[in-house]
Protein backbone atom coordinates (compact mmCIF):
# COMPACT_ATOMS: atom_id res chain seq x y z
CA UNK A 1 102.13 84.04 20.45
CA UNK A 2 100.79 86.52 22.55
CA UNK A 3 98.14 84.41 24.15
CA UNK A 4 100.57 82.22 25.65
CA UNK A 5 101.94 85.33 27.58
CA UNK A 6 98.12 84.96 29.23
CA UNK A 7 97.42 81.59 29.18
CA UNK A 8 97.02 80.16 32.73
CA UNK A 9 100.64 78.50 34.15
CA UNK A 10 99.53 75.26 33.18
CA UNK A 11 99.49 75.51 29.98
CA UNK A 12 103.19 75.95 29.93
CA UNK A 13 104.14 73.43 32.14
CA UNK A 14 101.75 71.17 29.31
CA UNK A 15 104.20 72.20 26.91
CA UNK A 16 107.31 71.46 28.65
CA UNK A 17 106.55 68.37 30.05
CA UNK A 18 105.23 67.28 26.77
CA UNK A 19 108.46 68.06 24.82
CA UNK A 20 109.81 65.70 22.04
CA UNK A 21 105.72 64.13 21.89
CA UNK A 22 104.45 66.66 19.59
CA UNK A 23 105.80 65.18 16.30
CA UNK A 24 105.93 67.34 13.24
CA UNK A 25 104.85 70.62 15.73
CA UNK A 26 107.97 70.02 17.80
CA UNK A 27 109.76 72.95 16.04
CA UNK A 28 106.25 75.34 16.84
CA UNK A 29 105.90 74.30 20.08
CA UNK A 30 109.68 74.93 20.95
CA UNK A 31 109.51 78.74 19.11
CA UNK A 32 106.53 78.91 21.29
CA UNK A 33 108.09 78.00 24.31
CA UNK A 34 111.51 79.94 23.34
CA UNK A 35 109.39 83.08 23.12
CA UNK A 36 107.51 82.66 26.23
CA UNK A 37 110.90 82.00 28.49
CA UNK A 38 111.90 85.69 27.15
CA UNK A 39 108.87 87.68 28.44
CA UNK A 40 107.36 88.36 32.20
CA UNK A 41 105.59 85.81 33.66
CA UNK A 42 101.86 86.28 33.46
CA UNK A 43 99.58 85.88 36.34
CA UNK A 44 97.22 83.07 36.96
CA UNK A 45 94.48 84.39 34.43
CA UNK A 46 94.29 88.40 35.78
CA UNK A 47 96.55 89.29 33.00
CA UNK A 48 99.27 90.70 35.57
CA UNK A 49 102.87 90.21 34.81
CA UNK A 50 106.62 90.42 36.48
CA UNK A 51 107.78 93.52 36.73
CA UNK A 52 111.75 93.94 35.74
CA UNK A 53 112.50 94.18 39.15
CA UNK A 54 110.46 91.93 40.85
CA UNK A 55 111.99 89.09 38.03
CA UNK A 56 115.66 90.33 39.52
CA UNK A 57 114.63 89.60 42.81
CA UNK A 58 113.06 86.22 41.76
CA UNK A 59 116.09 85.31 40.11
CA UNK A 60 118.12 85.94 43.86
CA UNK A 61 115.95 83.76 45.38
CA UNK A 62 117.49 79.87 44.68
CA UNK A 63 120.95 81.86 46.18
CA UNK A 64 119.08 81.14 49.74
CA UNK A 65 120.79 85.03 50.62
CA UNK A 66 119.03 86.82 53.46
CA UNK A 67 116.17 89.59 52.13
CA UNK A 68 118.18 92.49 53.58
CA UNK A 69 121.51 91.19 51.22
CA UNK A 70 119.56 90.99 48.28
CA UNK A 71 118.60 94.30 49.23
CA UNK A 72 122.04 95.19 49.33
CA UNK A 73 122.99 93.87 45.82
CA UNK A 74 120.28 95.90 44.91
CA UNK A 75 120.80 98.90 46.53
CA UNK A 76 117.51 99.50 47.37
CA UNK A 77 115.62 98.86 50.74
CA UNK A 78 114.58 95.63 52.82
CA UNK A 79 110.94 96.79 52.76
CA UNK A 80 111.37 97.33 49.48
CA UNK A 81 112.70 93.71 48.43
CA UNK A 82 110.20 92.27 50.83
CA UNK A 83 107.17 94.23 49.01
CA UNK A 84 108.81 92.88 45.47
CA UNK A 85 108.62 89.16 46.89
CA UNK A 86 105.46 89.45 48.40
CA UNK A 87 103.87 90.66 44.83
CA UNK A 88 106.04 87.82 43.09
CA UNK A 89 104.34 85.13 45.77
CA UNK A 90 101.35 86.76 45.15
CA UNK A 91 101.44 87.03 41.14
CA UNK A 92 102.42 83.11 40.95
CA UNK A 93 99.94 81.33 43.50
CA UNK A 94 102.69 80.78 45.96
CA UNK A 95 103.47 81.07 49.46
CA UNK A 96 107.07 80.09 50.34
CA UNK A 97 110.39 80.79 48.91
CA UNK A 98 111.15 77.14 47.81
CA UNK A 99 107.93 77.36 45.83
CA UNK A 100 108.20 80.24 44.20
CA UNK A 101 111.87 79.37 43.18
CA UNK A 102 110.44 75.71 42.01
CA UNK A 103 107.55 77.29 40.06
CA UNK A 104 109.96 79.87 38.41
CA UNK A 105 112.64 76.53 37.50
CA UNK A 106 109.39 74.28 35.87
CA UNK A 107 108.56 77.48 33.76
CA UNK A 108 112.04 78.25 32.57
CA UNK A 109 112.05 81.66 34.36
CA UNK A 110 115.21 80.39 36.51
């Protein structure tokens, strides 16, 4: 199952959107998709993934709370939040907030 952790984002969202068509694979292609909601998400093709933290900022996102709280709740720096979601946009093809946030709900990362 491995090569699902690289396959391109599409290829999930396939899946997903295809659930309860596959017939007798319906049980394979929900282990496959129950193992793939459990690991990082992989970038478009360059093999990068999520780091822990950058997936605990991701997952603050949809809350619509300022960078510097999240920051807070983190206890870390603003720069430091704003680098994580600037490698998240950057590791999932995005370039707002909203996307991201949609992108991370379609994939079963949120």
């Amino acid at each position: 199952m491995r090569w699902l952790l690289h396959a391109a984002p599409s290829v999930r969202n396939l899946l997903l959107s295809g659930r309860g068509r596959f017939g007798r694979h319906e049980g394979f292609v929900a282990e496959i998709l129950a193992f793939a909601s459990n690991r990082p998400y992989p970038d478009r093709g360059t093999g990068l993934v999520l780091t822990g933290k950058e997936l605990a900022v991701l997952r603050d996102l949809p809350s619509m709370l300022a960078l510097r709280e999240i920051a807070d709740a983190h206890v870390v720096s603003f720069n430091t939040v704003r680098t994580h979601v600037r490698s998240v946009y950057r590791k999932l093809g995005v370039a707002t907030r909203r996307e991201a946030v949609d992108l991370a709900h379609k994939t079963g990362l949120l």
